[in-house]
Protein backbone atom coordinates (compact mmCIF):
# COMPACT_ATOMS: atom_id res chain seq x y z
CA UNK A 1 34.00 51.34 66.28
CA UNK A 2 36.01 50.59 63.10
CA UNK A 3 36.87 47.25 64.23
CA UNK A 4 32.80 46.33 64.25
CA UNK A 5 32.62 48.50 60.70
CA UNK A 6 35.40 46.03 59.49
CA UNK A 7 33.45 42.95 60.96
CA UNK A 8 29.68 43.84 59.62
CA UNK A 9 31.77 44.43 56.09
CA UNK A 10 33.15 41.39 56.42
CA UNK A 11 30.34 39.04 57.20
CA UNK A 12 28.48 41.04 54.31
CA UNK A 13 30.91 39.63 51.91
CA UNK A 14 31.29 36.10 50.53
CA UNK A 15 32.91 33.26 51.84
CA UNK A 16 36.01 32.15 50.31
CA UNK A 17 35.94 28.33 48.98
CA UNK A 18 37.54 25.55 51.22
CA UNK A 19 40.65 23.84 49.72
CA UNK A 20 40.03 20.55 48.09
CA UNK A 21 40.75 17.89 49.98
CA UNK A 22 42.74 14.67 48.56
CA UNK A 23 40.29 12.20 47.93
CA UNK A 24 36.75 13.44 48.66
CA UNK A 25 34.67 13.07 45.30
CA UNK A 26 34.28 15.65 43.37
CA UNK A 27 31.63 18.74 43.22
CA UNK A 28 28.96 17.97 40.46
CA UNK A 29 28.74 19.68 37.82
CA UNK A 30 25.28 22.02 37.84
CA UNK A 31 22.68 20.91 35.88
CA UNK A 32 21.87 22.79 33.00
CA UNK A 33 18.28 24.18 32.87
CA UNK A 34 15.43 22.85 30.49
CA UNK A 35 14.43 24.57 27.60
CA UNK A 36 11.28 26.11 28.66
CA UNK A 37 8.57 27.92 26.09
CA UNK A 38 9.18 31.73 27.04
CA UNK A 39 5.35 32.28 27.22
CA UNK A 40 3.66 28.66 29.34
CA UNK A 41 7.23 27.78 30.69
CA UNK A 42 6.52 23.91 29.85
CA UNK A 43 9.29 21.78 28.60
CA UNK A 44 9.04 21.27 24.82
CA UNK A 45 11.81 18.16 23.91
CA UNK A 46 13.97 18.70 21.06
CA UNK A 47 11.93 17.88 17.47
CA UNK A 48 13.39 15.27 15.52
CA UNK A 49 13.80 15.84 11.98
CA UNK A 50 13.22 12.30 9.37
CA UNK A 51 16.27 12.22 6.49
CA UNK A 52 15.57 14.06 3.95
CA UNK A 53 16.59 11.30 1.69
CA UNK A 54 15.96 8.03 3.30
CA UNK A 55 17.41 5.86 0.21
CA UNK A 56 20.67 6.90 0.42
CA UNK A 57 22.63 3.93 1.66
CA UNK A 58 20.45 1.67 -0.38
CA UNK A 59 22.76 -0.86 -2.96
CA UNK A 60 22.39 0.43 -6.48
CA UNK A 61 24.35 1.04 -9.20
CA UNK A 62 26.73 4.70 -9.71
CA UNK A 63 23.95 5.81 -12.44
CA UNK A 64 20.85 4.75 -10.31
CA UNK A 65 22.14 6.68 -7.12
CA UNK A 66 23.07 10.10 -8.92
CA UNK A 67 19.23 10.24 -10.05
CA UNK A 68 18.30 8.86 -6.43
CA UNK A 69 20.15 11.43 -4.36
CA UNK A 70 18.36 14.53 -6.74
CA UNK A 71 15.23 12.76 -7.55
CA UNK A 72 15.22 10.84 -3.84
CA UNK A 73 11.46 12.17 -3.80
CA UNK A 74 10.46 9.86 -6.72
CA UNK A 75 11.38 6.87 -5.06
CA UNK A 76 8.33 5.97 -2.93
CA UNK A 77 6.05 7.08 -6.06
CA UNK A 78 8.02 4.16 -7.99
CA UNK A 79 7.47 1.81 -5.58
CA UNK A 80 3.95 2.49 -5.28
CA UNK A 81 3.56 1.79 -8.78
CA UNK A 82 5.64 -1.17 -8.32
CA UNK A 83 2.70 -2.65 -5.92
CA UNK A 84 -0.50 -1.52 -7.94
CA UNK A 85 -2.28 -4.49 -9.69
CA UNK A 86 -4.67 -4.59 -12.10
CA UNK A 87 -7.53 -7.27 -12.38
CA UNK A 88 -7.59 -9.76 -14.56
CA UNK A 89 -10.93 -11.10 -16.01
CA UNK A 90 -12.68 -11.85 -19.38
CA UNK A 91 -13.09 -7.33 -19.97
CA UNK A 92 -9.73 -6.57 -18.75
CA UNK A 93 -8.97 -5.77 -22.28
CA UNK A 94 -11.20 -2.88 -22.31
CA UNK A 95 -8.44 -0.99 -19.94
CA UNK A 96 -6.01 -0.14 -22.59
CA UNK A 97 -7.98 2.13 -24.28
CA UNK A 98 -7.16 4.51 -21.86
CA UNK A 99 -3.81 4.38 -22.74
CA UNK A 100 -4.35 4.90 -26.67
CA UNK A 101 -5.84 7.70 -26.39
CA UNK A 102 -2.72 9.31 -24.11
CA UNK A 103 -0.37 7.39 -26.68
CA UNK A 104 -2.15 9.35 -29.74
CA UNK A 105 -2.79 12.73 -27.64
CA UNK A 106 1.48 12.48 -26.95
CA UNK A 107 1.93 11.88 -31.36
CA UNK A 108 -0.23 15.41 -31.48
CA UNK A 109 1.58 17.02 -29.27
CA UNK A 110 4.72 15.69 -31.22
CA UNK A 111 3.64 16.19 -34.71
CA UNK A 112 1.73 19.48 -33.57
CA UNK A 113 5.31 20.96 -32.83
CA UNK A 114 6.95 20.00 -35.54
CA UNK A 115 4.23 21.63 -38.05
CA UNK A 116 4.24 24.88 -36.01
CA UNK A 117 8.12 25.17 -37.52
CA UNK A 118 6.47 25.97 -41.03
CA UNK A 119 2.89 26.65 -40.24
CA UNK A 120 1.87 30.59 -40.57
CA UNK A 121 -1.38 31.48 -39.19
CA UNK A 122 -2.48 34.14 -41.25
CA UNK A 123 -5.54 34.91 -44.00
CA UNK A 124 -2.90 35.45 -46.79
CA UNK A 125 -0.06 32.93 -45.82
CA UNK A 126 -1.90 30.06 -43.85
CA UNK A 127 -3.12 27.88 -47.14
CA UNK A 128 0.77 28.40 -49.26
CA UNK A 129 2.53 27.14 -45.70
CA UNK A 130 0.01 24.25 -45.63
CA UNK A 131 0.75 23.27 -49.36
CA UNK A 132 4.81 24.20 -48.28
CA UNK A 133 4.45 21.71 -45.49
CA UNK A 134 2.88 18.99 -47.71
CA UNK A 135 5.05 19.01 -51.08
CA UNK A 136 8.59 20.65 -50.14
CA UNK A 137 9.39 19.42 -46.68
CA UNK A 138 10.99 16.65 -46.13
CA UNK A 139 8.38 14.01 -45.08
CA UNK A 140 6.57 17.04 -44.37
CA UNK A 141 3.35 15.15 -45.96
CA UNK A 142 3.98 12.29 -43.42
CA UNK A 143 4.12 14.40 -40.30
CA UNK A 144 0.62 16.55 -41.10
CA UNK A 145 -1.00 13.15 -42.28
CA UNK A 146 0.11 11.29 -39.09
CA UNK A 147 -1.28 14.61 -37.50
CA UNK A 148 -4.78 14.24 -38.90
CA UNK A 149 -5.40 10.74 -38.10
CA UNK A 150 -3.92 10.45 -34.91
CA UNK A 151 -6.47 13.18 -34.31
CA UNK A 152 -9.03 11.26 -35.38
CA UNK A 153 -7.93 8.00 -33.58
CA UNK A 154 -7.42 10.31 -30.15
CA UNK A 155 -11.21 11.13 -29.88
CA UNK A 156 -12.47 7.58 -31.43
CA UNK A 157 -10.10 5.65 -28.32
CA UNK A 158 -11.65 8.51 -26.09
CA UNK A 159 -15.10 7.55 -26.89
CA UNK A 160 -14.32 3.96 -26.84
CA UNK A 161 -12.54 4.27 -22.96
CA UNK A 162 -15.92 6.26 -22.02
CA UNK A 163 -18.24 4.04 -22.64
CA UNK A 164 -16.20 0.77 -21.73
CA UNK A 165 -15.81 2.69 -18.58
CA UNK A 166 -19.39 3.52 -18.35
CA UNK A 167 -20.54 -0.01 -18.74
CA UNK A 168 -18.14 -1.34 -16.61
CA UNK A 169 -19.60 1.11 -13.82
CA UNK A 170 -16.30 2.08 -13.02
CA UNK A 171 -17.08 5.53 -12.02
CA UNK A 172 -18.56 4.54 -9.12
CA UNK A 173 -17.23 5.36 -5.53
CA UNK A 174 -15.29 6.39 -5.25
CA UNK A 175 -13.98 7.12 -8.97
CA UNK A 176 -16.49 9.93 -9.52
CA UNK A 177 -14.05 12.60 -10.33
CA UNK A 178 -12.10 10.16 -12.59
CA UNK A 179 -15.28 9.94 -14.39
CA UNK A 180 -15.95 13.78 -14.41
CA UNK A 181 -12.26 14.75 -15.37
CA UNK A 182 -12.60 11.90 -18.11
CA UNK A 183 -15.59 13.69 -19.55
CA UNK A 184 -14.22 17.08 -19.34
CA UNK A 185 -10.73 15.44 -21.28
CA UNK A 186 -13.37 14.31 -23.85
CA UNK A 187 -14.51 17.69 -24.24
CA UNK A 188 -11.47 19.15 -24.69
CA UNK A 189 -10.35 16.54 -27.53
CA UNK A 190 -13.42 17.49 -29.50
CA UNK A 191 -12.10 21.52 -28.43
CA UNK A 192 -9.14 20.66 -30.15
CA UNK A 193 -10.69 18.88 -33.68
CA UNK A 194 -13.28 21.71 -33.62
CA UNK A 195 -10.14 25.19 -33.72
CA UNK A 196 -8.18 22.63 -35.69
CA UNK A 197 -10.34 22.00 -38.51
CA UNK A 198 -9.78 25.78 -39.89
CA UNK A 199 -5.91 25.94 -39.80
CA UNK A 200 -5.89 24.20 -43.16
CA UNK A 201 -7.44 27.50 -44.32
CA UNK A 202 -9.09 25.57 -47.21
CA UNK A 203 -12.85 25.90 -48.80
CA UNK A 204 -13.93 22.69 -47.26
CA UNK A 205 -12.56 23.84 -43.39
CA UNK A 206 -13.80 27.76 -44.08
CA UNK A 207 -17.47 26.59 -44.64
CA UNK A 208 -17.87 24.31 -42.07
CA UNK A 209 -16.16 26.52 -38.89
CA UNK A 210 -18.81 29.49 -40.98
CA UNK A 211 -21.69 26.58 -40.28
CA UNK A 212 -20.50 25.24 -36.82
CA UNK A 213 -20.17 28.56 -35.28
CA UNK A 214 -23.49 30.21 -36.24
CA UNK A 215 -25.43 27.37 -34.49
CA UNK A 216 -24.62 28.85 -30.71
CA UNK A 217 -26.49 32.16 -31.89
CA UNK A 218 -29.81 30.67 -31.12
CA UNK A 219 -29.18 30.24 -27.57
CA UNK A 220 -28.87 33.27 -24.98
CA UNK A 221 -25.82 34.44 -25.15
CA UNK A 222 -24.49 32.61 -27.77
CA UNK A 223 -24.06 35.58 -30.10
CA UNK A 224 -21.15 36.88 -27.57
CA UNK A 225 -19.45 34.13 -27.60
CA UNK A 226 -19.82 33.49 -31.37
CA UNK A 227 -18.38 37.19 -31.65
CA UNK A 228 -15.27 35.65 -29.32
CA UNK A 229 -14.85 33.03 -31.53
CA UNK A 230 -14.76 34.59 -34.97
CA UNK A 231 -13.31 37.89 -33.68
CA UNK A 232 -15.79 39.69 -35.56
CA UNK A 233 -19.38 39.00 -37.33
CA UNK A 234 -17.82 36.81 -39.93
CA UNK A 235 -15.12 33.89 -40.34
CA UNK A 236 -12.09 35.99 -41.29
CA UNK A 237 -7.99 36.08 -40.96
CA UNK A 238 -9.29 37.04 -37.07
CA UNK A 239 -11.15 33.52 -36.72
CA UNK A 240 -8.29 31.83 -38.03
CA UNK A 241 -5.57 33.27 -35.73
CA UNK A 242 -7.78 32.63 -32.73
CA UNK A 243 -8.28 29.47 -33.40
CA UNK A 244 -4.50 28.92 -33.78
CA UNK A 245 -4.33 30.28 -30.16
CA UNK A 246 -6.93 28.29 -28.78
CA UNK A 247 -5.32 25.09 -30.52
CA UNK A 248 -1.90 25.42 -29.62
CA UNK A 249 -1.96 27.53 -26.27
CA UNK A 250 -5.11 27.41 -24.62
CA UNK A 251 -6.81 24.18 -25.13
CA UNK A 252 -3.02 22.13 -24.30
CA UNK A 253 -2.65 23.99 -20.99
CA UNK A 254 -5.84 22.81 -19.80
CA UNK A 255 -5.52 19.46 -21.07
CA UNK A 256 -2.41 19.23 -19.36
CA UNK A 257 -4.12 20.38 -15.85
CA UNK A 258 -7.27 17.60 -16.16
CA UNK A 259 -5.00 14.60 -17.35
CA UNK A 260 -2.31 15.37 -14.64
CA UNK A 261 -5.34 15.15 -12.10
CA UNK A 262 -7.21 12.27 -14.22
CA UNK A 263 -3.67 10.25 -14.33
CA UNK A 264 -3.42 10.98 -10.45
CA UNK A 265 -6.63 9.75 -9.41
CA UNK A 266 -6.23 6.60 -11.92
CA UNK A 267 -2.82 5.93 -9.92
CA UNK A 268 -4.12 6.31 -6.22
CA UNK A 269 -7.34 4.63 -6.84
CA UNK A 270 -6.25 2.22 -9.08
CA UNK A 271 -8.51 -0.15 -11.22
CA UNK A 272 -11.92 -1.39 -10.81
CA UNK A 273 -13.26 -4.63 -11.38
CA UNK A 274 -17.28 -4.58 -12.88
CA UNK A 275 -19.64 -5.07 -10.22
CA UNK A 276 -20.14 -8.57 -8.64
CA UNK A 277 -16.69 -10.10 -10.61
CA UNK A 278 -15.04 -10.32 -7.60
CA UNK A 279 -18.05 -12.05 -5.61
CA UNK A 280 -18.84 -14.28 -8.04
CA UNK A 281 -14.62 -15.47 -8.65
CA UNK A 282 -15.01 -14.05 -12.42
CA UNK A 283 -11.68 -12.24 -11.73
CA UNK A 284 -8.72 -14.60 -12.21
CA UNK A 285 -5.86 -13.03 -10.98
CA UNK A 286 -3.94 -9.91 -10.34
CA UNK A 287 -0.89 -8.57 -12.55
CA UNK A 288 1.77 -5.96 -11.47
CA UNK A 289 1.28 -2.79 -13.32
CA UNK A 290 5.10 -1.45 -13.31
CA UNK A 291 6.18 -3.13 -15.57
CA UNK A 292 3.79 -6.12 -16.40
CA UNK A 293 0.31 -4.44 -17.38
CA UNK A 294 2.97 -1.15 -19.05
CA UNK A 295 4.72 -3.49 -20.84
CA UNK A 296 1.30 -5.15 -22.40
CA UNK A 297 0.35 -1.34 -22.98
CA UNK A 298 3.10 -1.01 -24.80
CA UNK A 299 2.24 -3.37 -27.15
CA UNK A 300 -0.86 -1.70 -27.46
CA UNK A 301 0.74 1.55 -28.56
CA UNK A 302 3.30 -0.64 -30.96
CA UNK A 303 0.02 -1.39 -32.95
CA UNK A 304 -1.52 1.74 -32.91
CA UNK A 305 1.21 3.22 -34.22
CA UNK A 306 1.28 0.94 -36.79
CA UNK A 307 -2.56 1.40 -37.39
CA UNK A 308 -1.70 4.76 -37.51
CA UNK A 309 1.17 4.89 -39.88
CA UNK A 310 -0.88 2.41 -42.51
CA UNK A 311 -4.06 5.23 -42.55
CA UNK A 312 -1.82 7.89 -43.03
CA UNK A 313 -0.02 6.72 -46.42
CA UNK A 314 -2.88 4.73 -47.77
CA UNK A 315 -5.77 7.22 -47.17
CA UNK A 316 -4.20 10.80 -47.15
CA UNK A 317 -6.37 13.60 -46.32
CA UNK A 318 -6.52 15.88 -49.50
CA UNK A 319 -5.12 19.55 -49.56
CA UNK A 320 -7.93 20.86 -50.78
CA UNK A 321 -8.42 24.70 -52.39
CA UNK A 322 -7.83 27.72 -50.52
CA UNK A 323 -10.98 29.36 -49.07
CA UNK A 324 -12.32 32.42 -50.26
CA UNK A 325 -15.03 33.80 -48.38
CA UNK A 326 -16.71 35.75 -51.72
CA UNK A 327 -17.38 32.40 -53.37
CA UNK A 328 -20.65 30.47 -52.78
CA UNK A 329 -20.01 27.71 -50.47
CA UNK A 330 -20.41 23.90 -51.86
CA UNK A 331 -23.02 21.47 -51.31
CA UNK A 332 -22.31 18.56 -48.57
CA UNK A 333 -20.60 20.75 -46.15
CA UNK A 334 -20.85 19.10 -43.09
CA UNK A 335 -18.44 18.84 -39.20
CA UNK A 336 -15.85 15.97 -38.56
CA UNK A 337 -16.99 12.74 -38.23
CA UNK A 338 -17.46 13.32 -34.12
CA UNK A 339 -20.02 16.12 -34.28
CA UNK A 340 -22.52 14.06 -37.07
CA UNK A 341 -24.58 12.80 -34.51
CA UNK A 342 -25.04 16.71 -33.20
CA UNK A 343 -25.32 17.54 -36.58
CA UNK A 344 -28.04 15.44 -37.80
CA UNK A 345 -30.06 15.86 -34.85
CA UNK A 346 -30.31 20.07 -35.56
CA UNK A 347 -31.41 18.95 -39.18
CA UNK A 348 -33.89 16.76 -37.77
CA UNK A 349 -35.42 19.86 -35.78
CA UNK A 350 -36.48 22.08 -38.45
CA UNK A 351 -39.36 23.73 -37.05
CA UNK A 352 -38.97 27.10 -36.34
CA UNK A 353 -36.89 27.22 -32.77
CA UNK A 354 -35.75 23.65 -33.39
CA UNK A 355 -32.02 24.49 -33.33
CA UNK A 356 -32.45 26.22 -29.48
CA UNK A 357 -34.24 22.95 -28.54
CA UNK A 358 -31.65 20.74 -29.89
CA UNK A 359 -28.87 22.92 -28.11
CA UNK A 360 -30.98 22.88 -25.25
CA UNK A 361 -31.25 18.87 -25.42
CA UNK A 362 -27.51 18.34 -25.58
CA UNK A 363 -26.93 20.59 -22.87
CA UNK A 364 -29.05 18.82 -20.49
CA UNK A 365 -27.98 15.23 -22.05
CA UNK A 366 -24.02 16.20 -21.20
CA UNK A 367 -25.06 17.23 -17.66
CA UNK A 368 -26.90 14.13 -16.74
CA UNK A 369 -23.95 12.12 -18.04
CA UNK A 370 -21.64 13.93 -16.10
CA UNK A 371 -23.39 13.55 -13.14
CA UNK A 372 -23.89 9.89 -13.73
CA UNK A 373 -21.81 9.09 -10.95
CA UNK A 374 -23.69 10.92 -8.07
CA UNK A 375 -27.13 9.52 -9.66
CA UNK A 376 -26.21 5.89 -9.74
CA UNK A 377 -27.04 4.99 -6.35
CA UNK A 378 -27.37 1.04 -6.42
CA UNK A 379 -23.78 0.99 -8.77
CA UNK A 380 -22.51 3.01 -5.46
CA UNK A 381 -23.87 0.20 -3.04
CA UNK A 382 -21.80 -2.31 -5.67
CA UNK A 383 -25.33 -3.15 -6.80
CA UNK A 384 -26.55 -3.70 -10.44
CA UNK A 385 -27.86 -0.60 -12.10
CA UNK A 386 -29.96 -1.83 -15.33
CA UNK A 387 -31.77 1.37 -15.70
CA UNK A 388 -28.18 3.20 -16.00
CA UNK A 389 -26.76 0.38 -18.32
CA UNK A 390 -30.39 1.26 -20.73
CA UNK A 391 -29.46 5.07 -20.56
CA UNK A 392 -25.95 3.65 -21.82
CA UNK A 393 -27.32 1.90 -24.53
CA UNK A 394 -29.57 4.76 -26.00
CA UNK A 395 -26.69 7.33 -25.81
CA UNK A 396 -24.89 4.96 -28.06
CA UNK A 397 -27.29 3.81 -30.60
CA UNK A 398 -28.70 8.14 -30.95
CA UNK A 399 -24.53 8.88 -31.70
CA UNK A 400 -24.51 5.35 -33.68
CA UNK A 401 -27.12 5.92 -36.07
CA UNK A 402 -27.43 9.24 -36.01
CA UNK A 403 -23.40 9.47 -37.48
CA UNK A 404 -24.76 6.67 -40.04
CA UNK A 405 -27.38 8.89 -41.28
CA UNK A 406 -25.16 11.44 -42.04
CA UNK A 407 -22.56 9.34 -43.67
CA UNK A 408 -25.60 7.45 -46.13
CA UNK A 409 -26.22 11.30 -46.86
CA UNK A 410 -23.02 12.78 -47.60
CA UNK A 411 -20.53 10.22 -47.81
CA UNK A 412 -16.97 10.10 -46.09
């Protein structure tokens, strides 16, 4: 009985291996198991991972591969710039004006820093740092006059690129939101000559800002966001500290946001050609943009900033007196140069409600032109769009002679 307990215990347990023997191949090894997804149990293969820096065993020199290996990322952005090409043809001149106006938006930005040092925005100090800046700082005079008219030059180049653009038909698809982040830019450079115009804190900028911002009032609404503007019911130290914020804070953020996005969209859909050039062989070529069409920028900025230079020390913008709000305000007061064609259209409307009309016909004018793009269905179709070309034409003669009228009238 114990002998068949010891057997059924030992044919329970396992078998001990056999001894190797000399020369018979050997066991194989087991094969390890897939990797299996824990909830379908299907195979999934091992994900391969690109180099995070593909460029690194490329031949350049010791300076060119420290920036590579931390700024690896830029590399295909260069060499897409290195393949864009712009068209060349009889209006191909027309495409640096783009670039002024980014070459006199950076001097404002430069200029606008360097006059913050010594500018005070306040009722009582604003006018005395002003006068500071111009007489006892070192070519303080040259940095606020190269301030004014690059200001000036910004939104005339701006004007200039929209309607070069516009006859061109270049915001057509599918460059629509070039076009409406152009216009919107535009905007926001006459934003900044509008809060800019008081910081002087003189009689000339006190009465016009007093003029420009009472005209909203007429419209609904437009009394709150008069009140926003001046901080109160009347230009005061309030106005003029808001419209320091707006100037150096506000407006440059945002302009910062739409020309990263404009410059983006410029970059990936490149440079058109006006309609039926390239049908009809008017365009003679292509040239590189990195560094061939730059470089010819360049030159373009060179003489700009000599434009630039030659305004500001031959026709200086005057100091002026400082404003005080209890003195009558004198005759001729009238907006910058940009907002006569606005202006002379409200005097025009004199009848009673004439201002809301006029407000009202801006409004609506600014909206069609944005929408240009979405409206011009033949320039979509690359077809010839007369009717849009006429529209063109009108908005330029009403800002044209309209800005004439006023200057016959009042002068410079």
């Amino acid at each position: 009985m114990a002998e068949n307990n010891q057997n059924a215990m030992a044919g329970s347990a396992p078998a001990k291996p056999k001894p190797a023997v000399p020369g018979a191949a050997k066991q194989a090894a087991p094969v390890a198991a897939k990797p299996a997804d824990s909830k379908s149990g299907v195979y999934k293969p091992p994900v391969e991972r690109a180099d995070p820096n593909p460029y690194k065993d490329s031949r350049i020199s010791s300076i060119g591969a420290w920036f590579q290996e931390r700024f690896y990322v830029m590399v295909p952005v260069i060499d897409y710039l290195k393949k864009k090409e712009v068209p060349k043809h009889r209006l191909s001149f027309w495409y640096y004006f783009g670039g002024l106006t980014l070459f006199f938006f950076l001097i404002q930005i430069i200029t606008g820093l360097l006059l913050m040092q010594y500018y005070k925005p306040t009722e009582a100090e604003a006018f005395s740092s002003f006068v500071f800046i111009q007489k006892e700082i070192s070519f303080g005079w040259l940095i606020r006059q190269l301030h004014a008219w690059s200001a000036n030059l910004m939104v005339l180049m701006a004007f200039t690129h929209m309607f070069s653009t516009f006859f061109m038909k270049s915001y057509r698809k599918p460059r629509e939101l070039m076009w409406v982040s152009g216009f919107v830019l535009l905007v926001l450079c006459l934003g900044f000559g509008f809060t800019g115009y008081l910081l002087p804190w003189n009689e000339l900028a006190f009465f016009a800002t007093q003029v420009g911002t009472e005209v909203p009032k007429v419209a609904p609404g437009g009394a709150f966001l008069v009140d926003i503007l001046r901080g109160g019911e009347e230009v005061s130290g309030e106005t003029l500290t808001r419209m320091f914020s707006l100037h150096v804070v506000l407006l440059p953020g945002l302009l910062m946001l739409v020309l990263s996005a404009h410059l983006l969209l410029v970059q990936v859909l490149g440079t058109s050609a006006p309609i039926g050039y390239k049908e009809s062989g008017l365009i003679k070529g292509y040239e590189k943009f990195f560094p061939t069409f730059l470089a010819k920028d360049a030159i373009g900025w060179i003489i700009g900033f000599g434009l630039l230079v030659y305004l500001a020390t031959v026709f200086p913008w005057q100091i002026g007196v400082k404003a005080d709000a209890l003195t009558p305000a004198p005759l001729g007061i009238k907006p910058e140069w940009y907002f006569w064609a606005q202006f002379q259209l409200l005097k025009d409307l004199k009848f009673e409600g004439g201002e809301l009309v006029a407000i009202a016909l801006l409004t609506i004018g600014a909206i069609v032109w944005v929408l240009v793009p979405f409206l011009d269905f033949k320039a979509s179709r690359e077809e010839r769009s007369p009717i849009f070309t006429a529209i063109g034409l009108l908005v330029m003669a009403f800002l044209l002679i309209n800005t004439y009228r006023v200057f016959a009238e009042y002068g410079w």
